[in-house]
PDB file of N, CA and C in Angstrom:
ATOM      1  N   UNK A   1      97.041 -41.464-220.460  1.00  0.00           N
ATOM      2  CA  UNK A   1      96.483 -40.220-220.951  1.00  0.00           C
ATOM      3  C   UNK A   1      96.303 -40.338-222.456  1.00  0.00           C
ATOM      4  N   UNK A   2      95.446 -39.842-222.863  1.00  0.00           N
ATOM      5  CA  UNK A   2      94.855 -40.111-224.439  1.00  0.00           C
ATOM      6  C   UNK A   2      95.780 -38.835-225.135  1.00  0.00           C
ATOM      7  N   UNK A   3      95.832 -39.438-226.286  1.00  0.00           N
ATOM      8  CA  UNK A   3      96.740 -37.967-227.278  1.00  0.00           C
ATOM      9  C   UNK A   3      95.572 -37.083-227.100  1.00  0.00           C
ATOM     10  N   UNK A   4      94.203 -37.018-227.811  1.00  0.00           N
ATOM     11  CA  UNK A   4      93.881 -36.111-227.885  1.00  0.00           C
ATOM     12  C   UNK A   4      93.629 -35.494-226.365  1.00  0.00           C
ATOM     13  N   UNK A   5      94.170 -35.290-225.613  1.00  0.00           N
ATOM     14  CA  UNK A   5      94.227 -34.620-224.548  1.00  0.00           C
ATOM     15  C   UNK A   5      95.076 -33.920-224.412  1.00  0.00           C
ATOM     16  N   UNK A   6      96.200 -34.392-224.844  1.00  0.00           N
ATOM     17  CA  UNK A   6      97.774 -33.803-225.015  1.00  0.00           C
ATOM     18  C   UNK A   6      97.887 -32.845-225.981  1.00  0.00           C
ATOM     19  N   UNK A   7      97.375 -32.800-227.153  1.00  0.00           N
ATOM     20  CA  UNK A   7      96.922 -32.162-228.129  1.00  0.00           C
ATOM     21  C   UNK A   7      96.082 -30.952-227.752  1.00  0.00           C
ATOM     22  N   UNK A   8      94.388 -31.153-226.915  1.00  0.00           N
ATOM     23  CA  UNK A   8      94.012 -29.887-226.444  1.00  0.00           C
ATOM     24  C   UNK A   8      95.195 -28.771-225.497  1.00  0.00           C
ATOM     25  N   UNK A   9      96.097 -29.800-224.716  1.00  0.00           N
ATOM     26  CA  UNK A   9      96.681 -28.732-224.068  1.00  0.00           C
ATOM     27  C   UNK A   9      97.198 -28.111-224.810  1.00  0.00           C
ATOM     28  N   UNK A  10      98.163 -28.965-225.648  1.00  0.00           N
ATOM     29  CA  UNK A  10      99.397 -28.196-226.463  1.00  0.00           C
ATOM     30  C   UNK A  10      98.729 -26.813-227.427  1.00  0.00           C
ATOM     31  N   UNK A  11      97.080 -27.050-227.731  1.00  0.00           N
ATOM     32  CA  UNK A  11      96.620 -25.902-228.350  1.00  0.00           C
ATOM     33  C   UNK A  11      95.980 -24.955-227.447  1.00  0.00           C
ATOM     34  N   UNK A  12      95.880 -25.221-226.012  1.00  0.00           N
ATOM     35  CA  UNK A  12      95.396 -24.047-225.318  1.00  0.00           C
ATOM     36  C   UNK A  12      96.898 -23.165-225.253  1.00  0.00           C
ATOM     37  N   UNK A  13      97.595 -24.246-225.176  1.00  0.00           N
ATOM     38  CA  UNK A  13      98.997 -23.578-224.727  1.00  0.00           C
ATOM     39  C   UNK A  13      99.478 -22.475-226.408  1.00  0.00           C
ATOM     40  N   UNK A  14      99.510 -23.028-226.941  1.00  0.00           N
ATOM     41  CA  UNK A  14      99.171 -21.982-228.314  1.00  0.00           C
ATOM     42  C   UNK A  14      98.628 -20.972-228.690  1.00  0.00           C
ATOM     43  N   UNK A  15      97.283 -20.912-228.248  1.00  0.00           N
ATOM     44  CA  UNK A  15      96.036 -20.044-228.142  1.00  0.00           C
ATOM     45  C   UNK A  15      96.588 -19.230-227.214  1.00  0.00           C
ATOM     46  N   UNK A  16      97.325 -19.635-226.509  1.00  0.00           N
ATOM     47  CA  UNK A  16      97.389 -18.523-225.463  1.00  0.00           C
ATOM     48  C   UNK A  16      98.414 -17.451-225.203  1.00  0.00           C
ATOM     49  N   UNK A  17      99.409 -18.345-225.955  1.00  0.00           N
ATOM     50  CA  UNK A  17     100.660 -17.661-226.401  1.00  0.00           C
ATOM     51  C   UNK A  17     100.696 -16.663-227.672  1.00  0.00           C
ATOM     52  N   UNK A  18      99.882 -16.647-228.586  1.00  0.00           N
ATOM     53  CA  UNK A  18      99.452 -16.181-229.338  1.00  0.00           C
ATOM     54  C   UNK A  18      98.458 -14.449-228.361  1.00  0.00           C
ATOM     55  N   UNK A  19      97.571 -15.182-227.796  1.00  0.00           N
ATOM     56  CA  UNK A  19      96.773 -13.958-227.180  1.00  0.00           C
ATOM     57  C   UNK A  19      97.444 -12.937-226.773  1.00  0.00           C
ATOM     58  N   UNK A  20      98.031 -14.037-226.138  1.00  0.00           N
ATOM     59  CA  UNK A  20      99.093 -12.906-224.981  1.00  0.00           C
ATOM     60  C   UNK A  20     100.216 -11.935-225.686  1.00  0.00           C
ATOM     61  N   UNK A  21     100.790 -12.842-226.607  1.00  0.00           N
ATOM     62  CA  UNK A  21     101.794 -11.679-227.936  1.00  0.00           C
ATOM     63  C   UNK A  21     100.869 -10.544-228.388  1.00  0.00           C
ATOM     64  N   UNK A  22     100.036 -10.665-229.013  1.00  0.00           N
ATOM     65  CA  UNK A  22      98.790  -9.931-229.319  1.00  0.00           C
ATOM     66  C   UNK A  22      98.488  -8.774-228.437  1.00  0.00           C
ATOM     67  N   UNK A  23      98.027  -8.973-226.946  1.00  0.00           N
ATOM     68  CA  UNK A  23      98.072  -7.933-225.891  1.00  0.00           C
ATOM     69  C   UNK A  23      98.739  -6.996-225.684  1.00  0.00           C
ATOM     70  N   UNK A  24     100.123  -7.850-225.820  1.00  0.00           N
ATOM     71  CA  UNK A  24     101.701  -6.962-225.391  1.00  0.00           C
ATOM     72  C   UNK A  24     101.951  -5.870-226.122  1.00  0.00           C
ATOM     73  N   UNK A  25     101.276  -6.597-227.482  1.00  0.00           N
ATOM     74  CA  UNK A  25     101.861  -5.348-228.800  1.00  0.00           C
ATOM     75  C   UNK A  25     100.495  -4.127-228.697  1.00  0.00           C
ATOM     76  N   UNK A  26      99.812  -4.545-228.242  1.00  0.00           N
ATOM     77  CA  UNK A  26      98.536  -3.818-228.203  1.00  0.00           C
ATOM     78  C   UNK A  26      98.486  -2.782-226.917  1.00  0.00           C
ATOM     79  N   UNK A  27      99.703  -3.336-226.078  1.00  0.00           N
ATOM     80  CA  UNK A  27     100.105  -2.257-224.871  1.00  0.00           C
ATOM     81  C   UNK A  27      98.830  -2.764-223.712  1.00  0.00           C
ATOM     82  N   UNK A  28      98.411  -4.007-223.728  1.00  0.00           N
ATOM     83  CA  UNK A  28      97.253  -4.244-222.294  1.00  0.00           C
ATOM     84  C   UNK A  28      98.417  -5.055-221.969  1.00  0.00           C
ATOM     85  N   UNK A  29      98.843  -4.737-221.170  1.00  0.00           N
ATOM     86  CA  UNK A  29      99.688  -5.911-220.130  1.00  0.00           C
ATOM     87  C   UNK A  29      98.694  -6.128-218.632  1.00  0.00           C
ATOM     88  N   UNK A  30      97.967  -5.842-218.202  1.00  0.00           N
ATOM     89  CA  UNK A  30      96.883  -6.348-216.891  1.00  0.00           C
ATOM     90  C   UNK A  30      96.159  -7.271-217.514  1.00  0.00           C
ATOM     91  N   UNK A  31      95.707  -7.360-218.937  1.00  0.00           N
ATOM     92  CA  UNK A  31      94.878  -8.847-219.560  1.00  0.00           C
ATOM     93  C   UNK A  31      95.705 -10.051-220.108  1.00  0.00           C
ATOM     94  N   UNK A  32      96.991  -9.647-219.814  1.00  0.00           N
ATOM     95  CA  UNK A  32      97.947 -10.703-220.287  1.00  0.00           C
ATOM     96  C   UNK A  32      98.120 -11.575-219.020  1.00  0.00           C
ATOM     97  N   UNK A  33      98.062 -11.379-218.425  1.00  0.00           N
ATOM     98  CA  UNK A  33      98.292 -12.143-217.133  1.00  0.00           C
ATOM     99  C   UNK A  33      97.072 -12.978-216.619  1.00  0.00           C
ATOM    100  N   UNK A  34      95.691 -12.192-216.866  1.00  0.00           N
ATOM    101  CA  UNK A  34      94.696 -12.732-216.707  1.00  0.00           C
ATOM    102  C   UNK A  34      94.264 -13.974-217.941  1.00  0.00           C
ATOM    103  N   UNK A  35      94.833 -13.838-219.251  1.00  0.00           N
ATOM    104  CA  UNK A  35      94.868 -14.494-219.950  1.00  0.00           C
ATOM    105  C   UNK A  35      95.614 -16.035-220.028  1.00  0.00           C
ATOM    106  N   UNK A  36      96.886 -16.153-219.322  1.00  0.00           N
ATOM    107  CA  UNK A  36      97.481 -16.507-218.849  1.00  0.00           C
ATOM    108  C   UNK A  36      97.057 -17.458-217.859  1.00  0.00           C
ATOM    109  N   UNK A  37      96.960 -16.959-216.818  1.00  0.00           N
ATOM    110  CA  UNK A  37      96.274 -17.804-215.787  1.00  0.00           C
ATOM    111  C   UNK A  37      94.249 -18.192-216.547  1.00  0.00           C
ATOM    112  N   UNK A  38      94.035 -18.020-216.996  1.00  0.00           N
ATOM    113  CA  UNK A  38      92.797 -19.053-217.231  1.00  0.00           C
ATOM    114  C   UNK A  38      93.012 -19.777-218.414  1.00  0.00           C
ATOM    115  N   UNK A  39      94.606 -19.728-219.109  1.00  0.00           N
ATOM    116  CA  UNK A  39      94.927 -20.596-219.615  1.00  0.00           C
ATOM    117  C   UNK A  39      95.548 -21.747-218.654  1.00  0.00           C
ATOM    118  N   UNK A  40      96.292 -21.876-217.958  1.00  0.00           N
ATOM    119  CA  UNK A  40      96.698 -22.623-216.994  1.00  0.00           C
ATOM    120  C   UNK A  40      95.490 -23.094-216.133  1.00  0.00           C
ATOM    121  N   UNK A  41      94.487 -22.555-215.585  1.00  0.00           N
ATOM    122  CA  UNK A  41      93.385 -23.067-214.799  1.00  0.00           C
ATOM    123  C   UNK A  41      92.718 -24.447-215.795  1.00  0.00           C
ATOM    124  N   UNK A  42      92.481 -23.568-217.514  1.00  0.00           N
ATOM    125  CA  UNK A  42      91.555 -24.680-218.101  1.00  0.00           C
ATOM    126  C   UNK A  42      92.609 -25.779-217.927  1.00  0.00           C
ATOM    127  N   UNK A  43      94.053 -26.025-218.426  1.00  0.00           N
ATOM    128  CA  UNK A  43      94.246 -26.901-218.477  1.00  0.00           C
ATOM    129  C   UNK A  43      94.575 -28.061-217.088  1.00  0.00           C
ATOM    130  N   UNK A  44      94.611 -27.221-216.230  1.00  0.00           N
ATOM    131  CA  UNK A  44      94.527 -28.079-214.747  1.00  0.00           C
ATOM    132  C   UNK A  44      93.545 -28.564-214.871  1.00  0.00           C
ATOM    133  N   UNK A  45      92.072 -27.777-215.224  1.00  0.00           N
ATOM    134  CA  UNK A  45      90.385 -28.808-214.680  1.00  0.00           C
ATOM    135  C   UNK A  45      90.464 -29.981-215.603  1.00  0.00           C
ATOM    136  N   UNK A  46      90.983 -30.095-216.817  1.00  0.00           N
ATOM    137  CA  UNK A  46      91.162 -30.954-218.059  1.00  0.00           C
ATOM    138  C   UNK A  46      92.056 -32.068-217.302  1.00  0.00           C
ATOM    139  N   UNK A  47      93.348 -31.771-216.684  1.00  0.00           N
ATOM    140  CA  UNK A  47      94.026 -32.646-216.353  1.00  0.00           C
ATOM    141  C   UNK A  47      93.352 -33.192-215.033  1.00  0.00           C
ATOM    142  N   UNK A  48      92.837 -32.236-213.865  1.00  0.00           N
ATOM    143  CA  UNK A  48      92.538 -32.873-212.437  1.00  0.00           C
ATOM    144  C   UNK A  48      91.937 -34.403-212.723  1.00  0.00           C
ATOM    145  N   UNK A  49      91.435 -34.756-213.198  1.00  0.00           N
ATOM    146  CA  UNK A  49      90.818 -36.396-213.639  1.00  0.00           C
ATOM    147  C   UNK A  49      91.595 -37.127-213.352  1.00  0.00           C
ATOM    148  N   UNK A  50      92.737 -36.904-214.189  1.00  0.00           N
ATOM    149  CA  UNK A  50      94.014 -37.844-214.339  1.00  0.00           C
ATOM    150  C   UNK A  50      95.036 -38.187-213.302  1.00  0.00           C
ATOM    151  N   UNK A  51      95.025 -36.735-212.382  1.00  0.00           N
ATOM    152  CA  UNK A  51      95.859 -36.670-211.484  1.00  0.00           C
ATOM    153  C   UNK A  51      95.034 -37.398-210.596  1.00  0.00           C
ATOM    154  N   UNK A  52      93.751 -36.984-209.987  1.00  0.00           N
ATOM    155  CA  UNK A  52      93.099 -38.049-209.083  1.00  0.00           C
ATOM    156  C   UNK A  52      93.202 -39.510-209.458  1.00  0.00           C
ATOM    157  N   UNK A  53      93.211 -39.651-210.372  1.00  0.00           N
ATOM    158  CA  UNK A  53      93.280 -41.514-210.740  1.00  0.00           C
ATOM    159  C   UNK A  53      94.953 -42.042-210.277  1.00  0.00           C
ATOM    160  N   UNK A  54      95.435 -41.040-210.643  1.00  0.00           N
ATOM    161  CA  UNK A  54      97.035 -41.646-210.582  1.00  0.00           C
ATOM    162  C   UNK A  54      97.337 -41.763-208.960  1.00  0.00           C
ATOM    163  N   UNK A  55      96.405 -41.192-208.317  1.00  0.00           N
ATOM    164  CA  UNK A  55      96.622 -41.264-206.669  1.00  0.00           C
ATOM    165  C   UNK A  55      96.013 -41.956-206.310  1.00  0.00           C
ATOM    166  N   UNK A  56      94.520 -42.216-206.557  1.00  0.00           N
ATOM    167  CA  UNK A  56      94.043 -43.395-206.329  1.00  0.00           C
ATOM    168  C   UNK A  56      95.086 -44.812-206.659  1.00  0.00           C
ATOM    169  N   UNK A  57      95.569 -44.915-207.700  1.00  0.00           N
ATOM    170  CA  UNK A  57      96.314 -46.349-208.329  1.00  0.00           C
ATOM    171  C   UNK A  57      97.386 -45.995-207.176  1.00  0.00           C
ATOM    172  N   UNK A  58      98.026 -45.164-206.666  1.00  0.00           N
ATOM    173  CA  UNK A  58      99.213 -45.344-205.796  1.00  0.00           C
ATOM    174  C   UNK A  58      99.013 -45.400-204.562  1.00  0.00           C
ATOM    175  N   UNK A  59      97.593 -45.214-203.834  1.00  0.00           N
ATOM    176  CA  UNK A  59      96.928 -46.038-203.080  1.00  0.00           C
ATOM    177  C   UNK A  59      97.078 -46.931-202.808  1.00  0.00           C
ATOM    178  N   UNK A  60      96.431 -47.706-204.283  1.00  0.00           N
ATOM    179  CA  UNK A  60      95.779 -49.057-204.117  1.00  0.00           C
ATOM    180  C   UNK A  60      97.457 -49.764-204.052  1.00  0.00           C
ATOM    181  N   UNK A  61      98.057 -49.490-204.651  1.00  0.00           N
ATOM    182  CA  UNK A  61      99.356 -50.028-205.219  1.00  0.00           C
ATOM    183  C   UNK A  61     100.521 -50.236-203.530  1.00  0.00           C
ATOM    184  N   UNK A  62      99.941 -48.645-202.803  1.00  0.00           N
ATOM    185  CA  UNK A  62     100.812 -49.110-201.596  1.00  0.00           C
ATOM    186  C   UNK A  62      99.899 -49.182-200.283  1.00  0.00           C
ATOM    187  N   UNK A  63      98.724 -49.911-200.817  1.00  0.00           N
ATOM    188  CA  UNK A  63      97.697 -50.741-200.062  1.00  0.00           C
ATOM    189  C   UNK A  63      97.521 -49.380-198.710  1.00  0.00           C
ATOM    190  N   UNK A  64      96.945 -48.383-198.645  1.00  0.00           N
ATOM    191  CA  UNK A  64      97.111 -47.410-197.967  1.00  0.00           C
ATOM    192  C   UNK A  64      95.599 -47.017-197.891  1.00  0.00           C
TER     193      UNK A  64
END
């Protein structure tokens, strides 16, 4: 996995923690959650790549 990948997460994960403090104090708690989860979605579609490759290699690896 490349840093700068590790890096986008660690700043969605930021961005989002930030939003979401922001909401709370602002009294929307129904957009905090939604905020939340399409923070977690982006960073799954970002990661799904990686995870498919690593199953493919453990495939190939236990000849399957």
């Amino acid at each position: 996995m490349e840093v700068s990948m590790i890096l986008r997460i660690a700043a969605i994960g930021i961005l989002v923690s930030v939003v979401c403090q922001v909401l709370k104090q602002s009294g929307r708690e129904e957009y905090v959650y939604l905020v939340s989860l399409s923070g977690l979605v982006l960073a799954l579609f970002w990661i799904l790549p990686y995870i498919a490759s690593l199953f493919d290699t453990i495939m190939e690896l236990f000849s399957l």
